[in-house]
PDB file of N, CA and C in Angstrom:
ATOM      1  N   UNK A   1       1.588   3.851  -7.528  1.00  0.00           N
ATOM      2  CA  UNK A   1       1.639   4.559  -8.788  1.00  0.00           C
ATOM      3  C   UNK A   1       0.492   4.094  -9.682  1.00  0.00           C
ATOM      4  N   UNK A   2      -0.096   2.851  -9.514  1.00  0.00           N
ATOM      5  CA  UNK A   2      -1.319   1.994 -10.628  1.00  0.00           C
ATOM      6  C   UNK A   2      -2.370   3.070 -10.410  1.00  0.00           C
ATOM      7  N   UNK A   3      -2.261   3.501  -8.568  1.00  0.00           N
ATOM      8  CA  UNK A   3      -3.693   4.277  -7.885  1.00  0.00           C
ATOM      9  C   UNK A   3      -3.463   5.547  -8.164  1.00  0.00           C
ATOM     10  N   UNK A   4      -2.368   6.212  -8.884  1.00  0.00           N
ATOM     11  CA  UNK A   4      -2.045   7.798  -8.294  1.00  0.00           C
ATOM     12  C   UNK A   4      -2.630   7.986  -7.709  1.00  0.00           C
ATOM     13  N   UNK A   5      -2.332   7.499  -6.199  1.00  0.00           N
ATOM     14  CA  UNK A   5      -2.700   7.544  -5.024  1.00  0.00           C
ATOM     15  C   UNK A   5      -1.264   8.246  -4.379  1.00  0.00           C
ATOM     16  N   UNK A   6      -1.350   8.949  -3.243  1.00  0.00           N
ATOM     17  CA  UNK A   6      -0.038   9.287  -2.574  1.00  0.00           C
ATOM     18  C   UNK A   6      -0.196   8.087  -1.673  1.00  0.00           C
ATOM     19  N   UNK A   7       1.223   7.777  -0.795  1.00  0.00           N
ATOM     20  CA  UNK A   7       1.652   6.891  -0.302  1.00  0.00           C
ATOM     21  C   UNK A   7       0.596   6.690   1.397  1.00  0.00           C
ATOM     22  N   UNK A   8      -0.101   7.695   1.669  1.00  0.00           N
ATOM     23  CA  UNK A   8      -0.781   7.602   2.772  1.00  0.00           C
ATOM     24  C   UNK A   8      -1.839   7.069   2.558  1.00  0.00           C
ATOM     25  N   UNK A   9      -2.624   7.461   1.881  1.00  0.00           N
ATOM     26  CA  UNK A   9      -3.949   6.879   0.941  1.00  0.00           C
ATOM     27  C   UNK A   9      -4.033   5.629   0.519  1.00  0.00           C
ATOM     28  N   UNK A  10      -2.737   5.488   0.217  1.00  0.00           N
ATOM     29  CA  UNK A  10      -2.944   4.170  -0.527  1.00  0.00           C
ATOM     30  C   UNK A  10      -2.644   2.954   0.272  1.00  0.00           C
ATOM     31  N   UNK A  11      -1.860   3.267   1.773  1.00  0.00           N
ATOM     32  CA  UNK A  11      -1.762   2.503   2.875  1.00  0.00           C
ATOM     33  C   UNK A  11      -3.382   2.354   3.496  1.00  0.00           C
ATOM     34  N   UNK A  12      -4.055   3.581   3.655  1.00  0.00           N
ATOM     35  CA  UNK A  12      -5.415   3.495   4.125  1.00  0.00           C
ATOM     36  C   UNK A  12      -6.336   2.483   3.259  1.00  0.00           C
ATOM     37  N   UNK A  13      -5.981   2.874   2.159  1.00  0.00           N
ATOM     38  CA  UNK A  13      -6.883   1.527   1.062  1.00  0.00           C
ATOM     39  C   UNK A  13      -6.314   0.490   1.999  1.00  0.00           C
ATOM     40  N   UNK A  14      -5.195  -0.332   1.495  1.00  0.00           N
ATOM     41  CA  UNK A  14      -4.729  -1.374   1.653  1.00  0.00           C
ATOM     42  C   UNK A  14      -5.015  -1.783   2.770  1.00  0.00           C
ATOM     43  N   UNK A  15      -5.037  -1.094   4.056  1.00  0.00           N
ATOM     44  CA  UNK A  15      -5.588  -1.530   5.207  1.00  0.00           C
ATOM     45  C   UNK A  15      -6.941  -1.664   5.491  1.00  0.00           C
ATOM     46  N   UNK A  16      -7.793  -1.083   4.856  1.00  0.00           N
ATOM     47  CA  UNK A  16      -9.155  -0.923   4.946  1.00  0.00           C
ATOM     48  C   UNK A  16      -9.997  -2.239   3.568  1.00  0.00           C
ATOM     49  N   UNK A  17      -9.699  -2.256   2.519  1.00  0.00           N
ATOM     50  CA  UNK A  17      -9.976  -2.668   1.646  1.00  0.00           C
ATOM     51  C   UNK A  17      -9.686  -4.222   0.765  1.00  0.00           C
ATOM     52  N   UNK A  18     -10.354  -5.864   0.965  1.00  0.00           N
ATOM     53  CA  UNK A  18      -9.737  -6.879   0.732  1.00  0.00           C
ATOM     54  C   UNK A  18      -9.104  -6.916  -0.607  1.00  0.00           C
ATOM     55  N   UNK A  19     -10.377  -6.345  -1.286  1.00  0.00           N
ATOM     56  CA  UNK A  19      -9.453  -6.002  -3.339  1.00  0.00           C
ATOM     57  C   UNK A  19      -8.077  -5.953  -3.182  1.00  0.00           C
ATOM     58  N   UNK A  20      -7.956  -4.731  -2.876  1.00  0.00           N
ATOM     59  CA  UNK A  20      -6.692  -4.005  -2.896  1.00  0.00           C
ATOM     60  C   UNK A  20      -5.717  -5.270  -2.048  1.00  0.00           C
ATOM     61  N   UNK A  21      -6.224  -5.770  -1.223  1.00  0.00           N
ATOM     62  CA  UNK A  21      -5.259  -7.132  -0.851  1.00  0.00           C
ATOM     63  C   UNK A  21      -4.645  -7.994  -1.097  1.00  0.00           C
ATOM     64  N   UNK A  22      -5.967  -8.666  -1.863  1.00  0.00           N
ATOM     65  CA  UNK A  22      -5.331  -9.880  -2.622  1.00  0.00           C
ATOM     66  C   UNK A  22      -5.074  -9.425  -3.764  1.00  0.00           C
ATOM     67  N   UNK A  23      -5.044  -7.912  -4.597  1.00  0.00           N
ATOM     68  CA  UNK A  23      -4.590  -7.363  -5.607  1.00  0.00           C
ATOM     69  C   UNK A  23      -3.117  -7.308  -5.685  1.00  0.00           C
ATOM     70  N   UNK A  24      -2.620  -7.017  -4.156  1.00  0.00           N
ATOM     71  CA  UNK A  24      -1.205  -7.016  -3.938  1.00  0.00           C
ATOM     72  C   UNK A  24      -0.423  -8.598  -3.626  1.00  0.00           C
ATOM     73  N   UNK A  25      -1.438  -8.910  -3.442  1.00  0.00           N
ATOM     74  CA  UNK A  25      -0.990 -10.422  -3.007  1.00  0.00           C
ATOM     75  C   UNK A  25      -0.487 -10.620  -1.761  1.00  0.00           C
ATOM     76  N   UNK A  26      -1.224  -9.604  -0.850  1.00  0.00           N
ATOM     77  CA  UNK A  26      -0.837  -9.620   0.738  1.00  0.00           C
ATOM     78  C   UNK A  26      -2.071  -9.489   1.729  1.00  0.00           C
ATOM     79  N   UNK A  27      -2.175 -10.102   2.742  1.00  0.00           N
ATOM     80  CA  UNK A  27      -3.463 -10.083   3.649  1.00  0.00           C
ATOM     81  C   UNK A  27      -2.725  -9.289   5.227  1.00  0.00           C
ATOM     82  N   UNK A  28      -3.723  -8.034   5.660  1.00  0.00           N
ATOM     83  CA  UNK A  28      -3.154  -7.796   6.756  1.00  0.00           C
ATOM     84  C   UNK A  28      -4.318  -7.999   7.882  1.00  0.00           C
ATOM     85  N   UNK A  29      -4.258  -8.384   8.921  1.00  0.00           N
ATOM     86  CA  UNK A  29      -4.529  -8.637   9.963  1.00  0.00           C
ATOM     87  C   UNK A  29      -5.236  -7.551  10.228  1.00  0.00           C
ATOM     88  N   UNK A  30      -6.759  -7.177  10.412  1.00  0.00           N
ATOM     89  CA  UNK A  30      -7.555  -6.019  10.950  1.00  0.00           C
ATOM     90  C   UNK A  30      -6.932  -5.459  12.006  1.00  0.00           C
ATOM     91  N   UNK A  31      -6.632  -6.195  13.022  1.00  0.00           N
ATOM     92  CA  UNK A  31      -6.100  -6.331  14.381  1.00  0.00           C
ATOM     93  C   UNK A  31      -5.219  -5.830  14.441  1.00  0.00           C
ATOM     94  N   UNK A  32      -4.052  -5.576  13.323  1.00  0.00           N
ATOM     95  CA  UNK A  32      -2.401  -5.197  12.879  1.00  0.00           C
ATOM     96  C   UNK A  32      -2.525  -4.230  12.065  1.00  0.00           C
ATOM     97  N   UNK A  33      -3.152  -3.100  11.444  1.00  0.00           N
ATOM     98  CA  UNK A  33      -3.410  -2.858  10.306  1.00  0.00           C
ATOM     99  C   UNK A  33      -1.516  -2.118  10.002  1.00  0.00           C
ATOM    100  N   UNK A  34      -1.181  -1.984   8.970  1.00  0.00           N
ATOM    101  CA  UNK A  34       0.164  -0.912   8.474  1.00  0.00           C
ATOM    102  C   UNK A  34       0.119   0.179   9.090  1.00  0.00           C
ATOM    103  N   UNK A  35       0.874   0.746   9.288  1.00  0.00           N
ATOM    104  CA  UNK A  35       1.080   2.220   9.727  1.00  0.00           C
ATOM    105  C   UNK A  35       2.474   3.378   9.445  1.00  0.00           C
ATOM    106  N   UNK A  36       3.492   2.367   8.722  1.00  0.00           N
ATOM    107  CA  UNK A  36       4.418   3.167   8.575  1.00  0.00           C
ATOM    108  C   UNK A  36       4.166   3.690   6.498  1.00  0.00           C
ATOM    109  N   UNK A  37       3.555   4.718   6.481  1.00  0.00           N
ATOM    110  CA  UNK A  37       3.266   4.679   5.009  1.00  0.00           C
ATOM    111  C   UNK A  37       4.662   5.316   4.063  1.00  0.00           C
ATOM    112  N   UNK A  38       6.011   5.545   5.413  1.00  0.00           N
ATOM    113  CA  UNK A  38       7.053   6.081   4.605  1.00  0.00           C
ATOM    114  C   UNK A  38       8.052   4.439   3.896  1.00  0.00           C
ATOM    115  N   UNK A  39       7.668   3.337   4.330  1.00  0.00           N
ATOM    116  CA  UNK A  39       8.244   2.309   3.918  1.00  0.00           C
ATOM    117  C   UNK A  39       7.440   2.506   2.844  1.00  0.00           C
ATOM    118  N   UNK A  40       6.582   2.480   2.151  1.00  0.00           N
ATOM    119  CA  UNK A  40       5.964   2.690   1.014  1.00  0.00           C
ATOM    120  C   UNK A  40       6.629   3.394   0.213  1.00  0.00           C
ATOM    121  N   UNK A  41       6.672   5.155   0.129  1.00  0.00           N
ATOM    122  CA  UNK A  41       7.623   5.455  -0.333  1.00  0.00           C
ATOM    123  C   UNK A  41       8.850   5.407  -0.421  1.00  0.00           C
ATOM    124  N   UNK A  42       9.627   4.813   0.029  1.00  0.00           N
ATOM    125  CA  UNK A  42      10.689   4.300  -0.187  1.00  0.00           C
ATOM    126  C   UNK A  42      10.718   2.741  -0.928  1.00  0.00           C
ATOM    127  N   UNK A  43       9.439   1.967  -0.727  1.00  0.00           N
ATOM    128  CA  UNK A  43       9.516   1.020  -1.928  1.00  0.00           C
ATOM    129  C   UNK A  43       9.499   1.161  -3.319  1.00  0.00           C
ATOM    130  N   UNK A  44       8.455   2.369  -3.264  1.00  0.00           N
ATOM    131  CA  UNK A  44       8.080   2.903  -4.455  1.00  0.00           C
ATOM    132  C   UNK A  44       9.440   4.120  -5.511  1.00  0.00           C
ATOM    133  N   UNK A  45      11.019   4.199  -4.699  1.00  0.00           N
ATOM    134  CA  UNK A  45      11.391   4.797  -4.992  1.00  0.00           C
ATOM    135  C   UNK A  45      12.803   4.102  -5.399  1.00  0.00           C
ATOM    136  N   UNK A  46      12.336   2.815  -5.443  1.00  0.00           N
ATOM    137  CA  UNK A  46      13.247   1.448  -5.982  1.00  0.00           C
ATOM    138  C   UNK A  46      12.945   1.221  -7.683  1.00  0.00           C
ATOM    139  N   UNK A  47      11.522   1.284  -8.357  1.00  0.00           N
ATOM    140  CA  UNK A  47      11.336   0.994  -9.185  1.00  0.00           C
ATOM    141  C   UNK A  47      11.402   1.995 -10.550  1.00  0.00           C
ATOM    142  N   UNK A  48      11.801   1.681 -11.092  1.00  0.00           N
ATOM    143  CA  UNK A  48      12.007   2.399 -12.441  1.00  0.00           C
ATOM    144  C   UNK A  48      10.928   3.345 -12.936  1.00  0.00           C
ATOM    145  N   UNK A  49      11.324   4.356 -13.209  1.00  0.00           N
ATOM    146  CA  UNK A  49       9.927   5.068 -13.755  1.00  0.00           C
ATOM    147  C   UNK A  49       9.849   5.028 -15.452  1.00  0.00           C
ATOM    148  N   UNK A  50       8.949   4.837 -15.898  1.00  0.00           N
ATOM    149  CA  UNK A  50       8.387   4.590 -17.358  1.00  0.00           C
ATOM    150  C   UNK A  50       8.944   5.567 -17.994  1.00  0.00           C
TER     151      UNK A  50
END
């Protein structure tokens, strides 16, 4: 939601991009990258909206 980014995009950042890494405070493995971008939305559908 910081990126109004949709949830696919913003997995592609996160996998592609170190900023966005240690922005989240998580490091993924090149080798491993994420791939399920619906756990995303569903994290994102925990938090309160403004």
């Amino acid at each position: 939601m910081y990126t109004s980014q949709s949830s696919p995009k913003l997995l592609e950042q996160l996998n592609g991009d170190i900023h966005y890494q240690l922005f989240c405070g998580v490091r993924i493995d090149p080798m491993y990258p994420l791939t399920d971008y619906k756990l995303w939305t569903t994290c994102f559908q925990n938090f309160p909206a403004d």
